[in-house]
Protein backbone atom coordinates (compact mmCIF):
# COMPACT_ATOMS: atom_id res chain seq x y z
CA UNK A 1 185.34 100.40 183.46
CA UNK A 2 183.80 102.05 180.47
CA UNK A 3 185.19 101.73 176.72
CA UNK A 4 185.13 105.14 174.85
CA UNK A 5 184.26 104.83 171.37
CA UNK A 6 183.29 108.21 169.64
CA UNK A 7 179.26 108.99 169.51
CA UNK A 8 180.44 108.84 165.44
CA UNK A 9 182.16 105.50 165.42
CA UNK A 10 179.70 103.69 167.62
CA UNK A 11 176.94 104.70 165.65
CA UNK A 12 178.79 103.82 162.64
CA UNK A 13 179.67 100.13 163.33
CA UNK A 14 176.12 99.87 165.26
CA UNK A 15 174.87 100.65 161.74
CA UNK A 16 176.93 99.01 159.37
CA UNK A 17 176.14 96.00 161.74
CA UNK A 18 172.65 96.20 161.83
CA UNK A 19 172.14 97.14 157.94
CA UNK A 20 174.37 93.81 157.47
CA UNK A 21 171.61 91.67 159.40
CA UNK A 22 168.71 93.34 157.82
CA UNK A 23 170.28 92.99 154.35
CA UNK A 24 170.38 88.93 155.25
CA UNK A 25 167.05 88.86 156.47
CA UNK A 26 165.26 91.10 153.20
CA UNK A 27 167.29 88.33 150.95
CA UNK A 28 166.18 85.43 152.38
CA UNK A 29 163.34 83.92 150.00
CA UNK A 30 159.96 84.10 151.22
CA UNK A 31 158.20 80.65 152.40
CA UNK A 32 156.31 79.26 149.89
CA UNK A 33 152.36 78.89 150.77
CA UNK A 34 151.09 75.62 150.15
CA UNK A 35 146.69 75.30 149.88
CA UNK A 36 146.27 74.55 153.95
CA UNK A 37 147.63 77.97 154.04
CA UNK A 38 150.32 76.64 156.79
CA UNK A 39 152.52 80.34 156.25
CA UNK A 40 150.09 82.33 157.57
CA UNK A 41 149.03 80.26 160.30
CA UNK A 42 152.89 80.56 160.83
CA UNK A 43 153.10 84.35 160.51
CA UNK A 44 149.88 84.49 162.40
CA UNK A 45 151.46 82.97 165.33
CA UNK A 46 154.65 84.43 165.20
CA UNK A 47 153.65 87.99 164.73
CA UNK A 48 150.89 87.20 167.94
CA UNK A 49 154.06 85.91 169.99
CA UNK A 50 155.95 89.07 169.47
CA UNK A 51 152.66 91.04 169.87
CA UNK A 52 152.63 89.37 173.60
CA UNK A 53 156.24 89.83 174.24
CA UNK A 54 156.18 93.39 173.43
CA UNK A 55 152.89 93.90 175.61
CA UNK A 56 154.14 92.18 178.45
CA UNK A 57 157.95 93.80 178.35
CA UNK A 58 156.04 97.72 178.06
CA UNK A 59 154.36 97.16 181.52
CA UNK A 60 156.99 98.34 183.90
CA UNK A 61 156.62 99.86 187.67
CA UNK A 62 156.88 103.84 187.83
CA UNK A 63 160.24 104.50 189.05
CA UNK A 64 160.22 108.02 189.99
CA UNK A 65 162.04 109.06 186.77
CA UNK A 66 159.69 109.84 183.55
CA UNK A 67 162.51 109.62 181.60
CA UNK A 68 163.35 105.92 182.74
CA UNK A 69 160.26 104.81 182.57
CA UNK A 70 159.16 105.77 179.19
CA UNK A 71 163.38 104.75 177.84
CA UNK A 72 161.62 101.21 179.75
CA UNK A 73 158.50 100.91 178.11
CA UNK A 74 159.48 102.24 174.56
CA UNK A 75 162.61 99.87 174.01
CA UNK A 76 160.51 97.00 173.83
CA UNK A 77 158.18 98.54 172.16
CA UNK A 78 160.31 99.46 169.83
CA UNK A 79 162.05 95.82 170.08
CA UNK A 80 158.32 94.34 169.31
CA UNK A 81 158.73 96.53 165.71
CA UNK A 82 161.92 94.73 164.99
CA UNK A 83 160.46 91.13 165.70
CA UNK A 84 157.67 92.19 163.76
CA UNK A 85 159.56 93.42 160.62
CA UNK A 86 161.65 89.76 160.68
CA UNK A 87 158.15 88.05 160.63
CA UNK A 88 157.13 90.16 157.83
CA UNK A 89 160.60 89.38 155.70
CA UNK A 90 160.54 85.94 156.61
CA UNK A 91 156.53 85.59 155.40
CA UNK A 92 156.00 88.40 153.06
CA UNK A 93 156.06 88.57 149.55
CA UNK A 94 155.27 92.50 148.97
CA UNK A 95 158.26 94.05 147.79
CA UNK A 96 157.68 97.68 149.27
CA UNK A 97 156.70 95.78 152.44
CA UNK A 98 159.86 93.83 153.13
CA UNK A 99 161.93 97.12 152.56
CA UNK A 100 160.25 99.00 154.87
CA UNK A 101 160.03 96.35 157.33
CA UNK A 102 164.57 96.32 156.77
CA UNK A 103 164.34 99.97 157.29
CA UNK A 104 162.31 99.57 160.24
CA UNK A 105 164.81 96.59 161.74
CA UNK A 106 167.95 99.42 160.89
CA UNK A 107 165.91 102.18 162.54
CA UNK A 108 164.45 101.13 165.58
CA UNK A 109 167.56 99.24 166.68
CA UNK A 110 169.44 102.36 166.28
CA UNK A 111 166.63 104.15 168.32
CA UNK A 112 167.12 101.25 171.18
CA UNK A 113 170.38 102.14 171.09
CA UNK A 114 170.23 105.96 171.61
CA UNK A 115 167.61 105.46 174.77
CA UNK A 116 169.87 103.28 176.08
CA UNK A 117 172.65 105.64 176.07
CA UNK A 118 170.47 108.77 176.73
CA UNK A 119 169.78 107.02 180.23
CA UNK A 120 172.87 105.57 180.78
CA UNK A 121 174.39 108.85 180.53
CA UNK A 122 173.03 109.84 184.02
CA UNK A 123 174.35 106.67 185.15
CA UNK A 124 177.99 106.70 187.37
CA UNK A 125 181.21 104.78 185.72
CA UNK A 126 181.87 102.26 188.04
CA UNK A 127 185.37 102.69 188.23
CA UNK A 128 184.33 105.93 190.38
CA UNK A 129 182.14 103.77 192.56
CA UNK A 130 184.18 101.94 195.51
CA UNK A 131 181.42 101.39 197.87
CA UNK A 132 179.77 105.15 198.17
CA UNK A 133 176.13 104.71 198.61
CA UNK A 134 173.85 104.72 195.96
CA UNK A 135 176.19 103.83 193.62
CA UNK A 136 175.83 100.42 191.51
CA UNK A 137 177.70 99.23 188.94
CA UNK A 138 174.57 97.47 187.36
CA UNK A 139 173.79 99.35 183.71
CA UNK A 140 170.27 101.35 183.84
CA UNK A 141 167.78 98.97 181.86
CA UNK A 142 170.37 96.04 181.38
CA UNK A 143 168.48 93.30 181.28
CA UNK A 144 166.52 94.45 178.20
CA UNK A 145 168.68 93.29 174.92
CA UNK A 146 168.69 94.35 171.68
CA UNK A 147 168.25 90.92 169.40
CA UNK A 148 168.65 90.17 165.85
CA UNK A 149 165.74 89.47 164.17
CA UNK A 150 167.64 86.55 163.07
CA UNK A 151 168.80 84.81 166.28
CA UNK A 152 165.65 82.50 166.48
């Protein structure tokens, strides 16, 4: 069973929600950088983490659909700009660059969002479903989340 909330209110509470996290993250104080130079070997590895993540979660198998596939590859891709943007707020000092990176965080999560739901709406409600063939009750591209930049 699906919950209907207007394309308007969805959008606004995905926003307001996702401006709220970013506004966290962009206040949180830089690390400081002591002489071994430990924060960038910190961003360094972080930011090649995500880098990985992001290249391993864009190879997917062609399913027949282009639209599916490239909804598939571009979320994380997308998703590997958000964990990159945290990195930056968490390790970066240059003003213009941490509020960008927020914007980015705001902005791509909303564009996750909207790929999700341009493929899901080909999908069929499961409350129509009662065992016809074909039909599954599994959501199209479920198992890739949206995450906060600030849930690690």
């Amino acid at each position: 069973m699906r919950v209907a909330l207007s394309r308007r209110t969805g959008f606004g509470v995905a926003y307001a929600a996702l401006a709220a996290l970013a506004a966290l993250a962009w206040g949180a104080a830089p690390p400081a950088t002591n002489a071994t130079g430990d924060s960038e070997a910190a961003f360094l590895a972080e930011n090649d983490a995500a880098m990985a993540k992001m290249m391993k979660d864009m190879v997917v198998a062609p399913s027949g659909d282009v639209d599916r596939d490239f909804a598939a590859m571009m979320i994380p891709h997308h998703q590997g700009a958000v964990d990159m943007a945290a990195i930056e707020l968490r390790f970066g000092h240059n003003e213009q660059l941490r509020r960008i990176s927020q914007e980015i965080i705001v902005e791509q999560q909303q564009e996750i969002v909207a790929m999700r739901r341009a493929v899901d709406a080909v999908s069929v409600d499961i409350s129509t479903c009662s065992g016809k063939p074909g039909c599954t009750s599994a959501p199209i591209l479920g198992s890739m989340e949206v995450t906060s930049p600030l849930s690690r």
